[in-house]
C-alpha atoms as a PDB file:
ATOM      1  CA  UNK A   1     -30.187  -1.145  32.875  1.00  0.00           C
ATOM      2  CA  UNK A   2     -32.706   0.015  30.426  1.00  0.00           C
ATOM      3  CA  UNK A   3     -31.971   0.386  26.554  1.00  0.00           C
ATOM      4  CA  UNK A   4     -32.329   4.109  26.892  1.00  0.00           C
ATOM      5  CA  UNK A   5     -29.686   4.125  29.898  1.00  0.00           C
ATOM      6  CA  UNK A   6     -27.547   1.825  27.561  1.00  0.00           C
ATOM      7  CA  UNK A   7     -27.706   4.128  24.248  1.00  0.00           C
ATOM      8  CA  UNK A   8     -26.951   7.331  26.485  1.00  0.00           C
ATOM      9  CA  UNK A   9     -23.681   5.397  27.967  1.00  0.00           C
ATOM     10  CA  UNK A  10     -22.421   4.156  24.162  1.00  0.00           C
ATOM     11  CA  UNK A  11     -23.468   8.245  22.862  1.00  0.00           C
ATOM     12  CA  UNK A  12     -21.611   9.765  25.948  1.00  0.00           C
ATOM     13  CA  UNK A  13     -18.426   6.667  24.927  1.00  0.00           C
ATOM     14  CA  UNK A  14     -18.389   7.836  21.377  1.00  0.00           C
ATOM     15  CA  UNK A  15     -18.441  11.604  21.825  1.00  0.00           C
ATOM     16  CA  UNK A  16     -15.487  11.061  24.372  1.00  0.00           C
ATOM     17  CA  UNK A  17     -13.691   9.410  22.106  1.00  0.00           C
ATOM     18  CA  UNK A  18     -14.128  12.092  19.144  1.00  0.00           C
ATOM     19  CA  UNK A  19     -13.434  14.508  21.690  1.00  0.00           C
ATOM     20  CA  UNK A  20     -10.441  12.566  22.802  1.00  0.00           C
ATOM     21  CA  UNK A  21      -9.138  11.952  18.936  1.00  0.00           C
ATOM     22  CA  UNK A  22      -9.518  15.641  18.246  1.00  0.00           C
ATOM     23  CA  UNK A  23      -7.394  16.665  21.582  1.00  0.00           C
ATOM     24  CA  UNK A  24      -4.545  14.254  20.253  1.00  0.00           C
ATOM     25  CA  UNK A  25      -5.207  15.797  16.112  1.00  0.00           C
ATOM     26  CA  UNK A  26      -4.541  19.279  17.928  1.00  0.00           C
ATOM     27  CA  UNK A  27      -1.498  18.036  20.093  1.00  0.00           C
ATOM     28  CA  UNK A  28       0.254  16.625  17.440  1.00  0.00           C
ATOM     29  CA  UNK A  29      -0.765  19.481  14.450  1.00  0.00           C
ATOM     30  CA  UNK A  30       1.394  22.087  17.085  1.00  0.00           C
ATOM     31  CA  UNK A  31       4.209  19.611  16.914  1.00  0.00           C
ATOM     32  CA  UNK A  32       4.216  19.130  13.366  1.00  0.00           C
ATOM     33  CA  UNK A  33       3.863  22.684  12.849  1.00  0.00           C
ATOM     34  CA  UNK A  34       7.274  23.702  14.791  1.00  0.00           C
ATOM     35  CA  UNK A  35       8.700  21.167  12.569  1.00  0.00           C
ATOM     36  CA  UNK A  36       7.481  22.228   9.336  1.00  0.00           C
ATOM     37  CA  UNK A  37       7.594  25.862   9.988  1.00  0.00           C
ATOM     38  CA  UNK A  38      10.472  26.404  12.338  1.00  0.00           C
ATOM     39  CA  UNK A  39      10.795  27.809  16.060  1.00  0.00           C
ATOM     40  CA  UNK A  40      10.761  31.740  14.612  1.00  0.00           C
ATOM     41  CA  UNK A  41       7.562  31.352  12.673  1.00  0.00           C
ATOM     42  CA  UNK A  42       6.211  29.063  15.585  1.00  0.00           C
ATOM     43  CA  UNK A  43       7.125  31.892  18.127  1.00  0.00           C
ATOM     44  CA  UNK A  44       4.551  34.369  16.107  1.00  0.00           C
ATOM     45  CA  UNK A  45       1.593  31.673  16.046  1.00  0.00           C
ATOM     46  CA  UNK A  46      -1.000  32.110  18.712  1.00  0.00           C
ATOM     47  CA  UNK A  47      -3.167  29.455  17.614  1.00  0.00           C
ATOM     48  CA  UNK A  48      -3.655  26.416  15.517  1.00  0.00           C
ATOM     49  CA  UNK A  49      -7.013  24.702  14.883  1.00  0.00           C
ATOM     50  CA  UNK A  50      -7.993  21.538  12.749  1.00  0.00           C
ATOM     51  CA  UNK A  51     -11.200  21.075  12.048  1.00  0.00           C
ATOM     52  CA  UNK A  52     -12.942  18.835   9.256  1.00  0.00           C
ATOM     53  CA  UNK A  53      -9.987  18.260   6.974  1.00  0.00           C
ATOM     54  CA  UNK A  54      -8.841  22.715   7.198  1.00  0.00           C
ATOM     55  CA  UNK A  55      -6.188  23.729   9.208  1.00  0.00           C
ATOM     56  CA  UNK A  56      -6.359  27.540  10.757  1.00  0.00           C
ATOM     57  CA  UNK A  57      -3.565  29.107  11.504  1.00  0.00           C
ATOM     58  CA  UNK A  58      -3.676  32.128  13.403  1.00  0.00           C
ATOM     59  CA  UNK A  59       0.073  34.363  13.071  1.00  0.00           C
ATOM     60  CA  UNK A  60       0.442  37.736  15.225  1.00  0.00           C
ATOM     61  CA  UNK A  61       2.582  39.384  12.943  1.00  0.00           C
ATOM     62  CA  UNK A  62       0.735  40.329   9.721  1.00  0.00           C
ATOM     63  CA  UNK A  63       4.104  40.190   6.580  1.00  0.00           C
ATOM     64  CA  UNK A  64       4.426  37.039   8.187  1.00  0.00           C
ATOM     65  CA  UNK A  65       0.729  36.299   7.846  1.00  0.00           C
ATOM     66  CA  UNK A  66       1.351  37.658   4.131  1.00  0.00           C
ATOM     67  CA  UNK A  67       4.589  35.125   3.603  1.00  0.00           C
ATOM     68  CA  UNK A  68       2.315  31.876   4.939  1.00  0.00           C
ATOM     69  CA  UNK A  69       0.038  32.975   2.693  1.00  0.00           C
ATOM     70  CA  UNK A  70       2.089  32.576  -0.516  1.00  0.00           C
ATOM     71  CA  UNK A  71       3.733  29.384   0.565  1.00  0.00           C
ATOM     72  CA  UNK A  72       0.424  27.524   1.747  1.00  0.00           C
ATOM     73  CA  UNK A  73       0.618  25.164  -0.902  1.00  0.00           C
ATOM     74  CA  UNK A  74       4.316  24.295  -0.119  1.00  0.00           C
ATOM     75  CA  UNK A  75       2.990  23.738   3.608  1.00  0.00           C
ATOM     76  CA  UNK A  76       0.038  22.003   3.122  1.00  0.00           C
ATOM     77  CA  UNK A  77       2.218  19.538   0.997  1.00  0.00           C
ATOM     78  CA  UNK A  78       5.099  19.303   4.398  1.00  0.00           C
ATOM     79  CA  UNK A  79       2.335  18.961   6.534  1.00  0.00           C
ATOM     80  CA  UNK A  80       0.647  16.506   5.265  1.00  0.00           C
ATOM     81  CA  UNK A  81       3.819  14.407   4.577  1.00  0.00           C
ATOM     82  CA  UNK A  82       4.194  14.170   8.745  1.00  0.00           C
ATOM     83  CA  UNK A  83       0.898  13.920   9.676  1.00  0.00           C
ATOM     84  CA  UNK A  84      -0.182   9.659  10.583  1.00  0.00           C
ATOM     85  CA  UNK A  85      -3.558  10.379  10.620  1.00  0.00           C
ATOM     86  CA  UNK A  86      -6.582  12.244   7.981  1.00  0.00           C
ATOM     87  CA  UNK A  87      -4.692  14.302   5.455  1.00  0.00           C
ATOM     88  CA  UNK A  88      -5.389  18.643   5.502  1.00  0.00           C
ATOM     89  CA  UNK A  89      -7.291  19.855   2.457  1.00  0.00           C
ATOM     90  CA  UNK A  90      -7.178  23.288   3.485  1.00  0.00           C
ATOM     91  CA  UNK A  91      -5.170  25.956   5.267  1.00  0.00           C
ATOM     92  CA  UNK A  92      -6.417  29.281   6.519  1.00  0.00           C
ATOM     93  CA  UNK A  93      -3.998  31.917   7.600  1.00  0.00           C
ATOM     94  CA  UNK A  94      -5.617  34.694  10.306  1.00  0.00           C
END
């Protein structure tokens, strides 16, 4: 095995496992969101992405959208208090 064959097989390792660590950040942010938010709020969120440190929440109905909104600080705060892993700066409400 060449060094070039052996720095492609520790690249392709290491983007696994940040692909594999952001899987499991996802998983567990939609569990920690039914939690946090309830099962009627959770019912209206389509989707829920974390990416570098900001949280994007995406609700369906939009004076529920407006309520997250006003309360973000109150949930970022809940959030972060169940989370085991890198803490949310940021939340984004679509």
């Amino acid at each position: 095995m060449s060094f070039k064959g052996l720095k492609e097989t520790i690249g392709n390792y290491i983007k696994t496992e940040d692909n594999l660590r952001n899987n499991y950040q996802n998983y567990t942010i939609g569990s920690v969101w039914k939690d946090v938010a309830g099962v009627a709020v959770d019912k209206y969120t389509d989707k829920i992405v974390l990416k570098d440190k900001k949280l994007t929440i995406y609700i369906a109905s939009a004076p529920l959208r407006q309520e997250i909104m006003y309360s973000k600080v109150a949930l970022l705060d809940k959030i972060n208090a169940h989370l085991p892993y890198q803490k949310i700066e940021e939340i984004v409400v679509k």
